[in-house]
PDB file of N, CA and C in Angstrom:
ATOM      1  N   UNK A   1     -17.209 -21.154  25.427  1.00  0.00           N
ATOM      2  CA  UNK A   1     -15.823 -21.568  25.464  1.00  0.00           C
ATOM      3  C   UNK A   1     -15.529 -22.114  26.867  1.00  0.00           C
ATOM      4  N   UNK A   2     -14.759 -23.205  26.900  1.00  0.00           N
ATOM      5  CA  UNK A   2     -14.745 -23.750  28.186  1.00  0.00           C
ATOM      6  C   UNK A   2     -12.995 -23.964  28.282  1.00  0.00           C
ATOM      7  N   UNK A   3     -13.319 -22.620  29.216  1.00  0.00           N
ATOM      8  CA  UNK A   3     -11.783 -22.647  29.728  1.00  0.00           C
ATOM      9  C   UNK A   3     -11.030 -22.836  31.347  1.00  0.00           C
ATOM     10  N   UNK A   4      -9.917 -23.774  31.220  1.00  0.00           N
ATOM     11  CA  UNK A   4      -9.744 -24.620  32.147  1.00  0.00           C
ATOM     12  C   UNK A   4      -8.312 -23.098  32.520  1.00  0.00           C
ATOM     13  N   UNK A   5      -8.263 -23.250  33.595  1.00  0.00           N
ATOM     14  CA  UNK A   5      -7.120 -22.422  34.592  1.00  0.00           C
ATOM     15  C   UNK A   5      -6.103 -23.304  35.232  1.00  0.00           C
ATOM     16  N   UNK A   6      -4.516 -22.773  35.187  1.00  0.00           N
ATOM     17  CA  UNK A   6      -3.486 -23.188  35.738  1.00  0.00           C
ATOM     18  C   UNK A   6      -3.451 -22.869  36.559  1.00  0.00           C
ATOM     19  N   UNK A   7      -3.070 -23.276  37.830  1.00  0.00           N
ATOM     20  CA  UNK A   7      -2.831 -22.669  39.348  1.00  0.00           C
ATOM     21  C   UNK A   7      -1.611 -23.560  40.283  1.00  0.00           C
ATOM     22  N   UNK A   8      -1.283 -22.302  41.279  1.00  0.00           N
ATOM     23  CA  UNK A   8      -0.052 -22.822  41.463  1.00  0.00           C
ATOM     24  C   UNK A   8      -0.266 -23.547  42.836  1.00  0.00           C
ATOM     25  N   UNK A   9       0.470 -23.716  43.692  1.00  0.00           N
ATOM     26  CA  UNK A   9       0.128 -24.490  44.910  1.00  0.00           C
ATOM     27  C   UNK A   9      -0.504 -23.833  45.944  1.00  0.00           C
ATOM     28  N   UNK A  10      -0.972 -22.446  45.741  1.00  0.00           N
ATOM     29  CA  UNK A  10      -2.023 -21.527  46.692  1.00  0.00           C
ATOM     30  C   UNK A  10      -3.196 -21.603  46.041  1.00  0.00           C
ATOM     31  N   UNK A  11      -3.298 -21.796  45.349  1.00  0.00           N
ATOM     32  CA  UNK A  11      -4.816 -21.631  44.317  1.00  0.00           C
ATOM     33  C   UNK A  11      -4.760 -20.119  43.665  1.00  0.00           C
ATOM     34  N   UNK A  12      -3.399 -19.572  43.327  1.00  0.00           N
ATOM     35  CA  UNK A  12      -3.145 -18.453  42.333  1.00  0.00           C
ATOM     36  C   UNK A  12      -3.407 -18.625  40.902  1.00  0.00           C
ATOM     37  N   UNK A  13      -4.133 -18.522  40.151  1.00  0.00           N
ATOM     38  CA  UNK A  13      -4.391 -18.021  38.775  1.00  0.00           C
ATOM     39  C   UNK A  13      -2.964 -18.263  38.283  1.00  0.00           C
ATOM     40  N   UNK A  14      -2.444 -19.170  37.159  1.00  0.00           N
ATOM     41  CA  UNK A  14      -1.237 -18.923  36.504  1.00  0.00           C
ATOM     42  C   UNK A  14      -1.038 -18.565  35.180  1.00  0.00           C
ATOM     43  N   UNK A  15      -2.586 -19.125  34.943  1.00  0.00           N
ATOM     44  CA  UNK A  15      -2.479 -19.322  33.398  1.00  0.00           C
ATOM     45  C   UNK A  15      -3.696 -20.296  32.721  1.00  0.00           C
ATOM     46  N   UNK A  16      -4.072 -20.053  31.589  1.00  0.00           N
ATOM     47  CA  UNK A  16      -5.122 -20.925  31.494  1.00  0.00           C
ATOM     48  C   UNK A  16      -4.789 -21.788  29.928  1.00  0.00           C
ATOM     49  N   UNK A  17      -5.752 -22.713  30.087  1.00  0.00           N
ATOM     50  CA  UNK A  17      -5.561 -23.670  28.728  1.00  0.00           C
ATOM     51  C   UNK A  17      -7.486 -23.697  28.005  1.00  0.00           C
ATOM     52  N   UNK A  18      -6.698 -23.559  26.798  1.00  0.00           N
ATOM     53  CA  UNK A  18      -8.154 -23.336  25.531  1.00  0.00           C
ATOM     54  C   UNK A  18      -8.095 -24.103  24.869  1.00  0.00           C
ATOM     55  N   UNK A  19      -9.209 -24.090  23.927  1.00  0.00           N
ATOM     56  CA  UNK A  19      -9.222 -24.923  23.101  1.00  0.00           C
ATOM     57  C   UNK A  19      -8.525 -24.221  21.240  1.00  0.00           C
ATOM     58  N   UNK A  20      -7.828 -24.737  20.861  1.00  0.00           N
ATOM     59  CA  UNK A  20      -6.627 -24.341  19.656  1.00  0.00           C
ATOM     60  C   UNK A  20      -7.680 -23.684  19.030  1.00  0.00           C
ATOM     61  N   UNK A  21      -8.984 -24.196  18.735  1.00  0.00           N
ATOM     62  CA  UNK A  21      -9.831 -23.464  17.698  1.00  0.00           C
ATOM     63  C   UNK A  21     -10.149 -21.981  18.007  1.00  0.00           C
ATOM     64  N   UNK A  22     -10.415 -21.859  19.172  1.00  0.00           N
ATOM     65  CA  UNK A  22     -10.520 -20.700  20.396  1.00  0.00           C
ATOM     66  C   UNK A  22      -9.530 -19.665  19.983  1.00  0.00           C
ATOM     67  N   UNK A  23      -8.224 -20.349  20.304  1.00  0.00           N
ATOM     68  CA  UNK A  23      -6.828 -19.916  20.449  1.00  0.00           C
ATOM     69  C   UNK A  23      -6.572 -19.131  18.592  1.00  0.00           C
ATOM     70  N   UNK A  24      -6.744 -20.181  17.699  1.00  0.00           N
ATOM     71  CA  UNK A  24      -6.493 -19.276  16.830  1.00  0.00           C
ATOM     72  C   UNK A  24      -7.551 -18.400  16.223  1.00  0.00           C
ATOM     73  N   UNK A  25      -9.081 -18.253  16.670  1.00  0.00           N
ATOM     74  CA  UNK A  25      -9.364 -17.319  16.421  1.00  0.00           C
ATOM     75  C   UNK A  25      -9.708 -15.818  17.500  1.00  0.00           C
ATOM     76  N   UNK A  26      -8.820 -16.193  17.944  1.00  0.00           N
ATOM     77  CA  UNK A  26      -8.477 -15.015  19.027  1.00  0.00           C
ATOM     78  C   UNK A  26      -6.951 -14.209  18.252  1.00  0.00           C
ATOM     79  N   UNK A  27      -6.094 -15.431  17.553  1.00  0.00           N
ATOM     80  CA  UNK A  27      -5.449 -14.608  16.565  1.00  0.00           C
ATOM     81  C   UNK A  27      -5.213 -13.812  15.796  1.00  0.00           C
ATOM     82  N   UNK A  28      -6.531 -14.456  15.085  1.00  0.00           N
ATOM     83  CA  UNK A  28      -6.966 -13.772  13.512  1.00  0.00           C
ATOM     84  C   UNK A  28      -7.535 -12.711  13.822  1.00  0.00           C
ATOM     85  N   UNK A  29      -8.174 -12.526  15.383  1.00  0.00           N
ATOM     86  CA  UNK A  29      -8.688 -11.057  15.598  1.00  0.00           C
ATOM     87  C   UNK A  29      -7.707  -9.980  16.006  1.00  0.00           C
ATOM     88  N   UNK A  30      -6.588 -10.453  17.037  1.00  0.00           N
ATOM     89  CA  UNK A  30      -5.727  -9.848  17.248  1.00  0.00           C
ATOM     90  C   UNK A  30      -4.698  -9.705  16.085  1.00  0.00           C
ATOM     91  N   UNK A  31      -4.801  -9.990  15.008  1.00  0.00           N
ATOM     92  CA  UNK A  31      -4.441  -9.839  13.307  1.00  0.00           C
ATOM     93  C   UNK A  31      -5.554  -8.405  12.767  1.00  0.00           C
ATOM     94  N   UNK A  32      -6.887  -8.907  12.987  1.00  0.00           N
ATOM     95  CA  UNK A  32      -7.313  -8.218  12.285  1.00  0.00           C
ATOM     96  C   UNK A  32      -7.384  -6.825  12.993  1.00  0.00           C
ATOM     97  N   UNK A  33      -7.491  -6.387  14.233  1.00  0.00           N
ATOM     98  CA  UNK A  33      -7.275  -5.488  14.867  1.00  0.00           C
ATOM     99  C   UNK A  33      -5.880  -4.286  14.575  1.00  0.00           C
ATOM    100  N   UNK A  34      -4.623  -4.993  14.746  1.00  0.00           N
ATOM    101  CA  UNK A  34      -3.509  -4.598  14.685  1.00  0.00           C
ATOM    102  C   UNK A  34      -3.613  -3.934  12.707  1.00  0.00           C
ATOM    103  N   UNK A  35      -3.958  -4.701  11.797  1.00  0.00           N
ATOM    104  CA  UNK A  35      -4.763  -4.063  10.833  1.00  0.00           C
ATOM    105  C   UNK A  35      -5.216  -2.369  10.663  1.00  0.00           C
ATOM    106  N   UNK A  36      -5.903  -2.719  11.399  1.00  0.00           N
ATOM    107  CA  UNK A  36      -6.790  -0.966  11.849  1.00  0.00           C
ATOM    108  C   UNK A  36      -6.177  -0.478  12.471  1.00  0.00           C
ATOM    109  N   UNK A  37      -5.368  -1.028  13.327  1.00  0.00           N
ATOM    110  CA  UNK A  37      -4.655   0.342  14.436  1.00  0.00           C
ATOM    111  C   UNK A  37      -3.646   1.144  13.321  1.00  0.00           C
ATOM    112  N   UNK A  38      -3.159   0.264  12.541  1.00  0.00           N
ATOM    113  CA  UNK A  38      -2.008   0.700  11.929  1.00  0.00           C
ATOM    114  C   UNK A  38      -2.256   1.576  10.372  1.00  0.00           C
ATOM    115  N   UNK A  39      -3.670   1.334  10.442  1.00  0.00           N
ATOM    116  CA  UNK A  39      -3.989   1.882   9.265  1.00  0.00           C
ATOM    117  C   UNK A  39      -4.731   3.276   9.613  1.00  0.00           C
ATOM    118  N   UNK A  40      -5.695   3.290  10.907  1.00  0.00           N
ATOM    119  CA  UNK A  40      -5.581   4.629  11.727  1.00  0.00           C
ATOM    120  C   UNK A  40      -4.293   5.255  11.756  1.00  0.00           C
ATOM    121  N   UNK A  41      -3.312   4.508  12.125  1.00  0.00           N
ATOM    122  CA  UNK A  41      -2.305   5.338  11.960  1.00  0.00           C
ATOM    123  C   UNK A  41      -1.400   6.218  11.331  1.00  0.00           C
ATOM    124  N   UNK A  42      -2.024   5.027  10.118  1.00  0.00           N
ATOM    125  CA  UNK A  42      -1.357   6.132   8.702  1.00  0.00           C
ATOM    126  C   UNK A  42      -2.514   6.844   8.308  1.00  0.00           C
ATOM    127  N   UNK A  43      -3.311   6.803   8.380  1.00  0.00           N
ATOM    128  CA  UNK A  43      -4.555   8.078   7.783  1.00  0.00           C
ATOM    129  C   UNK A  43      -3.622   9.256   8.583  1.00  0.00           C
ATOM    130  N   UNK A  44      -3.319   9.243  10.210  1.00  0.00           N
ATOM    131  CA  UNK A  44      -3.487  10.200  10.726  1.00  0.00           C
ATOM    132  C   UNK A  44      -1.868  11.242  10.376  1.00  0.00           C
ATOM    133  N   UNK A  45      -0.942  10.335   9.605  1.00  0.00           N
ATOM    134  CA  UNK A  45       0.347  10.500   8.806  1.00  0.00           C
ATOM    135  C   UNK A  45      -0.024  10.663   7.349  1.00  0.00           C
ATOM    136  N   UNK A  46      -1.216  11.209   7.193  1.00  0.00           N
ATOM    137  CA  UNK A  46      -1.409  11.129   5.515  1.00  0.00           C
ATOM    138  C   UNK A  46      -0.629  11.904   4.870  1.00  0.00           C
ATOM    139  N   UNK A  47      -0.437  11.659   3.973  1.00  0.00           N
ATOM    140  CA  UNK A  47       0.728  12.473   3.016  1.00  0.00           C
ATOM    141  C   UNK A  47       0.182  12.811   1.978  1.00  0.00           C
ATOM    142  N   UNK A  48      -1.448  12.669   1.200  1.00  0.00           N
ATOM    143  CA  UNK A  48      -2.406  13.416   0.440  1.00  0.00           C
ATOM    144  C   UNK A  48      -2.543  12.276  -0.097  1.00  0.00           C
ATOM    145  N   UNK A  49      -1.739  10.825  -0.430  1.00  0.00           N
ATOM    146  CA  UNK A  49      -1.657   9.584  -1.025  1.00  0.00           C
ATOM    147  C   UNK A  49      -3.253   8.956  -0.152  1.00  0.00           C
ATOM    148  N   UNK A  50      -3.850   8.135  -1.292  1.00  0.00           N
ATOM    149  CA  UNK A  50      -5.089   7.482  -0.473  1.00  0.00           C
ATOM    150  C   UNK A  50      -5.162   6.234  -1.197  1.00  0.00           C
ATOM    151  N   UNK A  51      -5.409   4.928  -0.264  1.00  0.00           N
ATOM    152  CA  UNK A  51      -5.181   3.734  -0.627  1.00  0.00           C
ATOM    153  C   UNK A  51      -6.713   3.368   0.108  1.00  0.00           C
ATOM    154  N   UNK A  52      -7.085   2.283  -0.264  1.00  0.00           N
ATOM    155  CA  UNK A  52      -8.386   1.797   0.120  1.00  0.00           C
ATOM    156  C   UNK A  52      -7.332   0.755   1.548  1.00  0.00           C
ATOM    157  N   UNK A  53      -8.765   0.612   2.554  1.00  0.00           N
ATOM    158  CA  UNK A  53      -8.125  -0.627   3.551  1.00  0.00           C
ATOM    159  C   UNK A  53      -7.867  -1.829   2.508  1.00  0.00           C
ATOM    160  N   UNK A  54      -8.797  -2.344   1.993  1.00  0.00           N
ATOM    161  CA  UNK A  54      -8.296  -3.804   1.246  1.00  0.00           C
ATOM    162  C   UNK A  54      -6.715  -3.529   0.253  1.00  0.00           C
ATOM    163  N   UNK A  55      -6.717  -2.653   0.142  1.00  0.00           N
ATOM    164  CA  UNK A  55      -5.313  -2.369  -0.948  1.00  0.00           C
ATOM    165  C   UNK A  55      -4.357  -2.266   0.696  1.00  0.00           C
ATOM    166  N   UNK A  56      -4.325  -1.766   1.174  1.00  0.00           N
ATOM    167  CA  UNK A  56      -3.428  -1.898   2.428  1.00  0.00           C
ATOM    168  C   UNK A  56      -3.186  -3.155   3.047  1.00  0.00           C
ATOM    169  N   UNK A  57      -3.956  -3.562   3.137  1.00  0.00           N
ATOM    170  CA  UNK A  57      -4.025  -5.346   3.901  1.00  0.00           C
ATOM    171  C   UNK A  57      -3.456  -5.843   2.806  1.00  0.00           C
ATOM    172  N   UNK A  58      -3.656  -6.156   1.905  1.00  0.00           N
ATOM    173  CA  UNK A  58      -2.860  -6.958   0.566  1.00  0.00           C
ATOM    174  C   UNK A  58      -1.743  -6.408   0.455  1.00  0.00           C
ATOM    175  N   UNK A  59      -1.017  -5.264   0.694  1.00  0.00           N
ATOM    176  CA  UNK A  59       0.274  -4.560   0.559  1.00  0.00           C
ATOM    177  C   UNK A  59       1.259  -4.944   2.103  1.00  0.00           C
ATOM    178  N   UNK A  60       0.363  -4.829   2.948  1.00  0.00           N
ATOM    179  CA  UNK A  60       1.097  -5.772   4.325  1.00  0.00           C
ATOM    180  C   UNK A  60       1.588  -6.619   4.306  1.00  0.00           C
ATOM    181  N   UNK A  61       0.311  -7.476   3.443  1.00  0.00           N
ATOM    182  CA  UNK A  61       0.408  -9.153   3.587  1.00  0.00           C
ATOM    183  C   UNK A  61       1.717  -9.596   2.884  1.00  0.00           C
ATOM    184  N   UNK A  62       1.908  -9.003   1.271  1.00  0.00           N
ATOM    185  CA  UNK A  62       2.952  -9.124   0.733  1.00  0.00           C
ATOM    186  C   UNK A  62       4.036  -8.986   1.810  1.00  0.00           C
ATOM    187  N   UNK A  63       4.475  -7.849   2.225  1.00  0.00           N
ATOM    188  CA  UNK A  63       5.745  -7.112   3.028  1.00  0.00           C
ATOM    189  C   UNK A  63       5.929  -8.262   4.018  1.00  0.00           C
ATOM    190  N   UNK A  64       4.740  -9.092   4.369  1.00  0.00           N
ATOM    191  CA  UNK A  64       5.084 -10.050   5.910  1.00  0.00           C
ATOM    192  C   UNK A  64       5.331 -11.507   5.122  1.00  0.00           C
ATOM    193  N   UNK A  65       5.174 -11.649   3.778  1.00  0.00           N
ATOM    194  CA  UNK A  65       5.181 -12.857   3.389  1.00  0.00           C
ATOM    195  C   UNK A  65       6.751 -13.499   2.937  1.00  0.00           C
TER     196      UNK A  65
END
């Protein structure tokens, strides 16, 4: 990945620029991540109810659609 850096008039780090393909699959991971955190989370809130991960992700997806 070839990533280019913003900088300000000291040569400070501001910010950098990617490439979109890069960019959105840095998304879909930070998607698929947030996924698991939240589904760790409810295991650890179990209420005796048990859903598979793929039945959870499809029950999200609905709720965000």
């Amino acid at each position: 990945m070839k990533t280019q850096f913003i900088t300000d008039d000291t040569g400070k780090k501001m910010g950098i620029l990617l490439p979109i393909k890069e960019y959105n699959r840095m998304l879909e991971e930070l998607d698929e991540f947030e996924d698991v955190k939240l589904y760790d989370k409810a295991k650890r809130e179990d209420d005796g109810e048990r859903i598979t991960l793929s039945e959870y992700v499809k029950n999200r997806k609905k709720k965000n659609a």
